[in-house]
Protein backbone atom coordinates (compact mmCIF):
# COMPACT_ATOMS: atom_id res chain seq x y z
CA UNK A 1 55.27 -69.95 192.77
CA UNK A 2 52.85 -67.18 191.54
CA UNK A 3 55.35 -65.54 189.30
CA UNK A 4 56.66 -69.15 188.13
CA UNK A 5 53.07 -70.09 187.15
CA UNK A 6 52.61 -66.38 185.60
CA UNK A 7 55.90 -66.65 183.43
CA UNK A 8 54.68 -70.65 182.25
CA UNK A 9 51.68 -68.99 181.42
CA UNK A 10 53.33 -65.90 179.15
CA UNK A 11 55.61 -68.38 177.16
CA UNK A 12 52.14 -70.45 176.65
CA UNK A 13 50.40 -67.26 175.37
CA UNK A 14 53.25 -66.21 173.35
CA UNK A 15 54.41 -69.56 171.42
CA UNK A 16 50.42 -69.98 170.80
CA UNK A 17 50.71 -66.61 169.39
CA UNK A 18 53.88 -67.29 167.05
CA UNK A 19 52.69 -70.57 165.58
CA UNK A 20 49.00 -69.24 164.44
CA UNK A 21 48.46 -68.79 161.10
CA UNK A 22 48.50 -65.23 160.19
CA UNK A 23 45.64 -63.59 158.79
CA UNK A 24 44.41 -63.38 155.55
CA UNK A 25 43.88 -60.63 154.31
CA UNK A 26 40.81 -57.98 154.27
CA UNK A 27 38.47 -58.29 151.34
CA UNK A 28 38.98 -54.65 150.37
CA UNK A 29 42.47 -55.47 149.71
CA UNK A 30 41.85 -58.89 147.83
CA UNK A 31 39.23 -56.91 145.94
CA UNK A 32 42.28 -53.71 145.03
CA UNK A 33 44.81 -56.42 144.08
CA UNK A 34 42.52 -58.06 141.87
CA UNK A 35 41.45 -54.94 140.15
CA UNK A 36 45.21 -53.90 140.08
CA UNK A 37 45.49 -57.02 138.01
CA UNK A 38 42.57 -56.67 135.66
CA UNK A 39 43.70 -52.62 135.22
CA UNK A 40 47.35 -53.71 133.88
CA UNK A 41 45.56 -56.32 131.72
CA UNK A 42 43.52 -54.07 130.04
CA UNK A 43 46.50 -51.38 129.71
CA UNK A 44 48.41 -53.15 128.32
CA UNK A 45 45.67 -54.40 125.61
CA UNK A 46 45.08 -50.70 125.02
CA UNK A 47 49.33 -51.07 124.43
CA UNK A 48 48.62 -53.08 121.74
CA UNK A 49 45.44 -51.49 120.04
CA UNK A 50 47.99 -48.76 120.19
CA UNK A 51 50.77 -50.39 118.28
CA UNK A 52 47.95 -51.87 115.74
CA UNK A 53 46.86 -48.50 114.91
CA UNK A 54 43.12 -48.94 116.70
CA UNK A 55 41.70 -47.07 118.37
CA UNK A 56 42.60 -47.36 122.00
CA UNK A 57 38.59 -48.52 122.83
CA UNK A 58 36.41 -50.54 121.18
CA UNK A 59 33.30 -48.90 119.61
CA UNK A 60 30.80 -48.66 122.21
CA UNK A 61 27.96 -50.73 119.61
CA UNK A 62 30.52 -53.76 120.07
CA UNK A 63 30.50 -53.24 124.17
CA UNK A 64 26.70 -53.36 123.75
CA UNK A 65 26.67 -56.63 121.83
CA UNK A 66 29.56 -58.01 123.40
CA UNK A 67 28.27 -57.32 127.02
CA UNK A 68 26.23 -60.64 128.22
CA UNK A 69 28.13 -62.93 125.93
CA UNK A 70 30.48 -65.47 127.31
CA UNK A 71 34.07 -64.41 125.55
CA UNK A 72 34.27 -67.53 123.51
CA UNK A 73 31.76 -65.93 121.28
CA UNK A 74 34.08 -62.98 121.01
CA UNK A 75 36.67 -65.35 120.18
CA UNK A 76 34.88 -66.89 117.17
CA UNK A 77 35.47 -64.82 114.10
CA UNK A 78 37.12 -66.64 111.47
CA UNK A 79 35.29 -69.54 109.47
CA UNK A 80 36.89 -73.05 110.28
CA UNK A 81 39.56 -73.85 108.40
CA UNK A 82 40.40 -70.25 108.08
CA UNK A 83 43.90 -70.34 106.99
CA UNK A 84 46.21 -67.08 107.95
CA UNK A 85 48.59 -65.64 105.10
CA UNK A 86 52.42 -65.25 106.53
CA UNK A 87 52.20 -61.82 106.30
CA UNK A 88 49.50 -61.41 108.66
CA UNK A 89 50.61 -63.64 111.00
CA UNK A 90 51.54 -60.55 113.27
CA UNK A 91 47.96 -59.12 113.85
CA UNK A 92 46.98 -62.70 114.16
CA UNK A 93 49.23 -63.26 116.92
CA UNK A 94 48.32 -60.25 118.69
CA UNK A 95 44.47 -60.73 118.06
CA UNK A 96 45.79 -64.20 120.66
CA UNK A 97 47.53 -62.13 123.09
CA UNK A 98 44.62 -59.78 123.40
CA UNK A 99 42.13 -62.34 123.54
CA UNK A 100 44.46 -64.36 126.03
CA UNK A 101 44.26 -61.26 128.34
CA UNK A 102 40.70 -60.91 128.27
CA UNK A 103 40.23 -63.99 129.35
CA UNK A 104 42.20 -63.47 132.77
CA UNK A 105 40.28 -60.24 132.87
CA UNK A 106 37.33 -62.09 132.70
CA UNK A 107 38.24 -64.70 135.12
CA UNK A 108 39.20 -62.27 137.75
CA UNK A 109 36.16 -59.90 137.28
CA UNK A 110 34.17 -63.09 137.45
CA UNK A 111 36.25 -63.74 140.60
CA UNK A 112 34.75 -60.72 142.21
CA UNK A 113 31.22 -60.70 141.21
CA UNK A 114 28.93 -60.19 138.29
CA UNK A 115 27.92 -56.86 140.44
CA UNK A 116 31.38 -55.47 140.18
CA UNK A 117 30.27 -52.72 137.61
CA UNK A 118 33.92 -51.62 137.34
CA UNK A 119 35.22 -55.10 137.17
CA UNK A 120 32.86 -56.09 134.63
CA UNK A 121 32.97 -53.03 132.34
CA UNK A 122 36.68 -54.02 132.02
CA UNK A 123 35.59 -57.52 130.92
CA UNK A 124 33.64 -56.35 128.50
CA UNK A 125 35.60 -54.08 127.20
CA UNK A 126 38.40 -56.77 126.60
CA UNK A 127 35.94 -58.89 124.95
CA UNK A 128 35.12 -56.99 122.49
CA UNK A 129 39.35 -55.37 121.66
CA UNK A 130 39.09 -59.47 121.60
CA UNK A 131 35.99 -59.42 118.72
CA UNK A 132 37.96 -56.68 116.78
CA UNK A 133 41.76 -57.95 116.91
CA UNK A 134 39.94 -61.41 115.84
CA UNK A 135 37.78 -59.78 112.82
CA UNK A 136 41.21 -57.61 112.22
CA UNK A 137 43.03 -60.98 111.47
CA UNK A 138 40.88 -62.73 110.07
CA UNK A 139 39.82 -59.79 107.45
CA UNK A 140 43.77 -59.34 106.37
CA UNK A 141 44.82 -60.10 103.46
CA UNK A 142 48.34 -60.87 102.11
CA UNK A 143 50.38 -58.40 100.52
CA UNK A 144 51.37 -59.01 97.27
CA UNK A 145 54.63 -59.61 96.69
CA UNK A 146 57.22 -56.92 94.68
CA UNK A 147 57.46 -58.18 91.21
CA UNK A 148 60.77 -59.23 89.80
């Protein structure tokens, strides 16, 4: 009867075992895969500084201004009503795609504390490729088209 009440009492232990929830995981590894996340943000908006001829980090005077300002300040560059010529419409739409990834850079650094130095550095310097892809687009001009 021992061994009965023994063998009741493993399948107990191990169905309790099998239907718990597994664990979450540690907070080191939340913290990595968030940073993971922010780092292939940010590379690839140093992709695209690339491919717009910037250089690949902002000037550190913007990262100083930029630093304890909320990113929709970064965002606003052009006067309202700003309209954008065709011909720049491809900076334009990049200056978006930056600014669109600073913003989930943001979010996530946010995510893991305002004293995540490394985190937050990244945010900043996001906002401000943000700032400078914005004033980029907002500065062009249309080409002139080739005479007939």
């Amino acid at each position: 009867m021992k061994s009965f009440a023994c063998g009741v009492l493993a399948m107990v232990v191990v169905a309790a075992c099998m239907s718990a929830s597994p664990k979450s995981p540690p907070e080191w590894e939340i913290r990595q895969q968030k940073m993971n996340e922010i780092t292939a943000l940010w590379a690839q908006i140093r992709g695209w500084r690339h491919d717009a001829r910037m250089d690949l980090d902002p000037p550190p005077a913007l990262l100083f201004e930029l630093r304890a300002k909320p990113l929709v300040e970064a965002r606003r560059v052009c006067p309202n009503g700003h309209t954008v010529p065709k011909s720049c419409g491809d900076i334009c739409v990049l200056a978006e795609d930056i600014c669109d990834n600073a913003e989930r850079i943001c979010t996530v650094a946010d995510e893991l504390g305002k004293t995540d130095q490394p985190a937050q550095e990244k945010c900043t310097s996001a906002k401000a490729s943000c700032r400078e892809a914005k004033q980029r687009c907002c500065n062009c001009t249309p080409t002139p088209e080739p005479a007939p």
